[in-house]
Protein backbone atom coordinates (compact mmCIF):
# COMPACT_ATOMS: atom_id res chain seq x y z
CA UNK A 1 181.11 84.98 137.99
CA UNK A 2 179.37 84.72 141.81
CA UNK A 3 181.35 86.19 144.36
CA UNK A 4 182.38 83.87 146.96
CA UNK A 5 181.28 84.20 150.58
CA UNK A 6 182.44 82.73 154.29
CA UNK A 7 179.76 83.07 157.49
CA UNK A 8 181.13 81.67 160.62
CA UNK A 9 179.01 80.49 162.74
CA UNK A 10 176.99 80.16 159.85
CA UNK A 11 174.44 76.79 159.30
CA UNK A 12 172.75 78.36 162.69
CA UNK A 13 170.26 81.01 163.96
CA UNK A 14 171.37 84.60 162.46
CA UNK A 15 174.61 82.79 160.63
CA UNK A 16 172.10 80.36 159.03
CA UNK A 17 169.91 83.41 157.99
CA UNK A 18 172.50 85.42 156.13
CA UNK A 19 174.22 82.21 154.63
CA UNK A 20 170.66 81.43 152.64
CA UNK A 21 170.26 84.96 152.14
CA UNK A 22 173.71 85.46 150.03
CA UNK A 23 172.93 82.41 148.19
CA UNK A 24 169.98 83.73 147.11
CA UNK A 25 171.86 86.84 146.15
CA UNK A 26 174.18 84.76 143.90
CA UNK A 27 176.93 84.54 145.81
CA UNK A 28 178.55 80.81 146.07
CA UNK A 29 178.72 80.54 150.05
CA UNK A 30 180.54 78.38 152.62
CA UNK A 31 179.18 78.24 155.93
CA UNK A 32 181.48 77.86 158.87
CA UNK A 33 180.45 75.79 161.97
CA UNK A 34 182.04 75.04 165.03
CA UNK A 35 180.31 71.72 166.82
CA UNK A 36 177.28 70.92 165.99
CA UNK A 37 177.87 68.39 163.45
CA UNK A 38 173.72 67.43 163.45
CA UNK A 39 172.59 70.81 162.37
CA UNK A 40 175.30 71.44 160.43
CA UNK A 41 174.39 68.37 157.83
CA UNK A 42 170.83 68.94 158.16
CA UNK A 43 171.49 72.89 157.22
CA UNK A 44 173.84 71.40 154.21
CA UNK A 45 170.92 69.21 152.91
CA UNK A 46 168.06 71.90 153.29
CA UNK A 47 170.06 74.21 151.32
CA UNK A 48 172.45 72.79 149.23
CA UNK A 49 175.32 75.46 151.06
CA UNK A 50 178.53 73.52 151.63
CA UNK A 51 179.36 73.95 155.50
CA UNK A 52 183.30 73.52 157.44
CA UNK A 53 184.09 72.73 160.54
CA UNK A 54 186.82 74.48 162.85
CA UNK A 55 187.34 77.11 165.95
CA UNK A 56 187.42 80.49 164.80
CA UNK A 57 189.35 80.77 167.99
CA UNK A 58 192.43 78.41 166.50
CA UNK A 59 194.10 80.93 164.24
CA UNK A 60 195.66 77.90 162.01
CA UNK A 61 192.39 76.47 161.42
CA UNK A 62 191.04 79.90 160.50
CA UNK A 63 193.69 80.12 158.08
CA UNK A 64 193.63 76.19 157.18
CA UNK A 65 189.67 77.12 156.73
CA UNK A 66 189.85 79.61 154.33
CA UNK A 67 192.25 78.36 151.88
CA UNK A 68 189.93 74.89 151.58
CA UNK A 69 187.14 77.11 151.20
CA UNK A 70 189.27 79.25 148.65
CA UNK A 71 190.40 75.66 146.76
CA UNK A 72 186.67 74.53 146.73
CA UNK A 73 185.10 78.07 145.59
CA UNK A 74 187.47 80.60 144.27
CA UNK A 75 189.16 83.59 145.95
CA UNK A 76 187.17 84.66 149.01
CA UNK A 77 185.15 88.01 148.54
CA UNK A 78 182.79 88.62 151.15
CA UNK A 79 183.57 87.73 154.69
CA UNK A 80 181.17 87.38 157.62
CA UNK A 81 182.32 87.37 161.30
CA UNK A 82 179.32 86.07 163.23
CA UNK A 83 180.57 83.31 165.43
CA UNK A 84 179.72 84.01 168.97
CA UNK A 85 179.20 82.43 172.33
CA UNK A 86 177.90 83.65 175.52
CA UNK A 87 179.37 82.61 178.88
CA UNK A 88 177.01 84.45 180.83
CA UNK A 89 177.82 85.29 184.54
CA UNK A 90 177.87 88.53 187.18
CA UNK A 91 181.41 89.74 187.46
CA UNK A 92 182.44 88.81 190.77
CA UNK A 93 181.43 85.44 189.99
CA UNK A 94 182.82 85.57 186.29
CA UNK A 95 185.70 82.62 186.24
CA UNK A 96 189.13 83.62 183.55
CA UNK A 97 187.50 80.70 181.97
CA UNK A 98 184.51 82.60 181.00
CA UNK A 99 186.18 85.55 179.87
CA UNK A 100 189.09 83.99 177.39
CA UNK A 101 186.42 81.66 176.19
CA UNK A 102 184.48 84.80 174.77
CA UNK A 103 187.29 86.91 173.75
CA UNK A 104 188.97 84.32 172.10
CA UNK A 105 186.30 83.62 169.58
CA UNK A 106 183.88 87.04 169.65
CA UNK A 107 186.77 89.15 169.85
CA UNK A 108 190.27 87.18 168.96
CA UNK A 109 188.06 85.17 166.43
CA UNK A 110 187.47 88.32 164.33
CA UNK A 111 191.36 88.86 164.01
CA UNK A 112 191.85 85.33 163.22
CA UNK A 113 189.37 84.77 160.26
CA UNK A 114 190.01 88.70 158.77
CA UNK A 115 193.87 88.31 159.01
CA UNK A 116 194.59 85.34 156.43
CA UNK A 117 191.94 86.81 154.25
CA UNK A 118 193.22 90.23 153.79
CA UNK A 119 196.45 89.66 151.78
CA UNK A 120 193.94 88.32 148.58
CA UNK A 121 191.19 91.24 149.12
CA UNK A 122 194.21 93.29 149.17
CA UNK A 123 195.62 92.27 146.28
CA UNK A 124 192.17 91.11 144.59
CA UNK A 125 191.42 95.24 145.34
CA UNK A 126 188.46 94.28 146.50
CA UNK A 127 186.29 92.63 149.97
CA UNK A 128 183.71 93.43 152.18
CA UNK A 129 184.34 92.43 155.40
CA UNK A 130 181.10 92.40 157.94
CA UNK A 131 181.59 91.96 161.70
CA UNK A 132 178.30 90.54 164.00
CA UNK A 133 178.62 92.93 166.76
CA UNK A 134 175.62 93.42 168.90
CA UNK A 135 173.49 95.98 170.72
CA UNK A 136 175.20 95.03 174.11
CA UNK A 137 178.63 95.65 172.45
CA UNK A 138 177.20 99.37 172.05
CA UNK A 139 175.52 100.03 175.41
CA UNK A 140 176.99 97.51 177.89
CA UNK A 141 174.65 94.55 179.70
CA UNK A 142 174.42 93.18 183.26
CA UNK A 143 176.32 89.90 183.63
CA UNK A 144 178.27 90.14 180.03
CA UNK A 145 181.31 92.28 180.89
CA UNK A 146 183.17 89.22 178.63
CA UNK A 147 180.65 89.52 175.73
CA UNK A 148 180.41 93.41 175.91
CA UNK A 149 183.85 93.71 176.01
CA UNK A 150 184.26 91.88 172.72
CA UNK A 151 181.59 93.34 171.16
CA UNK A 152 182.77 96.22 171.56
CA UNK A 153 185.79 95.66 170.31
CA UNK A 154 184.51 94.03 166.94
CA UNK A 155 183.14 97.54 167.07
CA UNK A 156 187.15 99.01 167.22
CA UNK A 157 188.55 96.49 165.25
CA UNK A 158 186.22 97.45 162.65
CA UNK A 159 186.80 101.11 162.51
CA UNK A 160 190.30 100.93 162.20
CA UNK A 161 190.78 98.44 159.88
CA UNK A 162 188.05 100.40 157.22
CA UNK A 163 190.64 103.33 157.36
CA UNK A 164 193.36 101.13 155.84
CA UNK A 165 191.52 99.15 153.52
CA UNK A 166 189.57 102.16 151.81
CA UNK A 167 191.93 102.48 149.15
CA UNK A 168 192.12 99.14 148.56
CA UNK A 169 189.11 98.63 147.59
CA UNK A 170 188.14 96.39 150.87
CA UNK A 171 185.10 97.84 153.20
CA UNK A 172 184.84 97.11 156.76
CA UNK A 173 181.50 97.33 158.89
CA UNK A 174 179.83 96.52 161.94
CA UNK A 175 176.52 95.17 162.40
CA UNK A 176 175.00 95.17 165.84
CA UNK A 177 171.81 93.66 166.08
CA UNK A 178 169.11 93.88 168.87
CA UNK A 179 167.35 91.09 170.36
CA UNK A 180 166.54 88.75 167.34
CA UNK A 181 163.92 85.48 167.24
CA UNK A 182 166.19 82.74 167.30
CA UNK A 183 166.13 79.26 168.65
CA UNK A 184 168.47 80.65 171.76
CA UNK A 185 166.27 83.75 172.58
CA UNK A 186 162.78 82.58 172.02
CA UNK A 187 164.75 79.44 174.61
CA UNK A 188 163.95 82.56 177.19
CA UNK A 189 161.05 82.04 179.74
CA UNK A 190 157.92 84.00 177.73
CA UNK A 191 157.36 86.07 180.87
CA UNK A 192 160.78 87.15 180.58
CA UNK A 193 160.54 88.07 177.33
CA UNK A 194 157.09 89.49 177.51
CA UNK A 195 157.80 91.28 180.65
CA UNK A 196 161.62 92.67 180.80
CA UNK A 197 162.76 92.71 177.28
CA UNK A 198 160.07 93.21 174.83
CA UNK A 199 158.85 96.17 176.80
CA UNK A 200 162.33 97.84 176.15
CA UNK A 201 162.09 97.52 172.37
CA UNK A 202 159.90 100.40 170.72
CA UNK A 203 158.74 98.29 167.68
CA UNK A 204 157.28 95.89 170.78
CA UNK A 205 158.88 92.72 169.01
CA UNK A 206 161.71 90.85 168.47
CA UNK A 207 163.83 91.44 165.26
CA UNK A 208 164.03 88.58 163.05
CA UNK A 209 167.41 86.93 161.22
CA UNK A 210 166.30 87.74 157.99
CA UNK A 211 165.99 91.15 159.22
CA UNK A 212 170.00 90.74 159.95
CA UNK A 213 170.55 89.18 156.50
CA UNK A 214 169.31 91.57 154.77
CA UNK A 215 171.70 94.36 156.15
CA UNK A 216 174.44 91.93 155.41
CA UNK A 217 173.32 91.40 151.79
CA UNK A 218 173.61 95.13 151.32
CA UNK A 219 176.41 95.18 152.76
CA UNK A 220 178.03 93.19 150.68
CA UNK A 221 177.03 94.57 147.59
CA UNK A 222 178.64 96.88 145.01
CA UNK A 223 176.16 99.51 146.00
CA UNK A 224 177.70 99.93 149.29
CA UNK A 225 181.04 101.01 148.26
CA UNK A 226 181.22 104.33 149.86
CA UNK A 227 180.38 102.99 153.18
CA UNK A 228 183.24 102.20 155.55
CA UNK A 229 183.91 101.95 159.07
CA UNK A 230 180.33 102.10 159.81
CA UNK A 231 177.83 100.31 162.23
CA UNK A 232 174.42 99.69 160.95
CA UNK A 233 172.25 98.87 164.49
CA UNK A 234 169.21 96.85 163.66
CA UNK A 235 167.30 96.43 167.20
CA UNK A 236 164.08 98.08 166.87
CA UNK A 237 164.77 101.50 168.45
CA UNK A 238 166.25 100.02 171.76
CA UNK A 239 169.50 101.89 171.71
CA UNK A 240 170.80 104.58 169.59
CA UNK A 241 174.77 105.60 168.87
């Protein structure tokens, strides 16, 4: 029988990316989405993945989310955190706005979607559990003290939470990706990218969501049983931990 699998934030960009990728895996995957009711549908009909709507930052949903998925699918396996938004802003102009708005779903969102799923991994004796950090969650960036914050702490939250589902038979990891080719970062001006951030990536590209997928993929699989409480930090040489 497929394993079943949950992406947030997943009919778009990197989300999109691992969603087709675990299909073609064999696992039956649902594909969370938050707003964008266009792409959402048109992601559904290119793929044939079933996609749900809610807020990863509206704990009831979360757990409203996961038991339709659960009813539609089976008993959820494989979980992906990898909703995230950006509110992007220099901290003495950074508004309490911007900052609950990104720890309530990078950081608070993560709690909300691994909490109603852990009583049936736990029981189940099995899950993989695979947390979207990113590379500024690791090093820190200029005019993200919100989004670094959380990412960072996906990077905590993930740690201590693989220490007490070892022996259950649940693994926990982080993935922190670089700067990746989707719609949102290729949205940059080219000379920006050309000029500023390419030049700090030793591969001299981009990473691509595939490249992301594929690290979830193993993640996900039997093979990577032994490996817990581990971050995996795909961005082309730019930053090393």
């Amino acid at each position: 029988m497929s394993r079943v699998a949950l992406v947030t934030g997943g009919s778009r960009g990197i989300g999109a990316a691992i969603s087709i990728a675990l299909k073609e895996a064999g696992y039956k995957v649902a594909a969370n989405y938050a707003g964008n009711d266009e792409a959402a549908a048109r992601f559904k009909a290119d793929t044939g993945i079933p996609v749900y709507k809610w807020s990863v930052a509206d704990y009831d949903a979360c757990a409203a989310g996961i038991r339709q998925v659960e009813a539609d699918l089976g008993p959820l396996e494989v979980l992906v955190n990898n909703a995230g938004i950006t509110r992007d802003s220099m901290f003495h102009r950074m508004t309490p706005e911007q900052w609950n708005e990104v720890i309530s779903t990078n950081l608070s969102g993560v709690f909300n979607m691994t909490h109603p799923a852990w009583p049936g991994m736990r029981e189940r004796k099995f899950g993989r559990i695979i947390n979207i950090s990113s590379v500024n969650g690791q090093k820190g960036q200029a005019g993200q003290a919100n989004y670094s914050a959380a990412k960072a702490g996906d990077i905590g939250f993930t740690r201590a939470l693989a220490q007490e589902g070892a022996r259950a038979g649940i693994t926990v990891n982080a993935i922190c990706p670089g700067y990746i080719g989707t719609e949102m970062v290729r949205a940059i001006d080219e000379k920006v990218l050309k000029e500023r951030i390419i030049p700090q990536i030793p591969v001299g590209r981009l990473g691509e969501p595939e490249e992301i997928a594929r690290c979830v993929v193993f993640l996900a699989s039997d093979e990577a049983g032994f490996l817990t409480g581990s971050t995996i930090s795909p961005n082309g040489g730019q930053f090393f931990s």
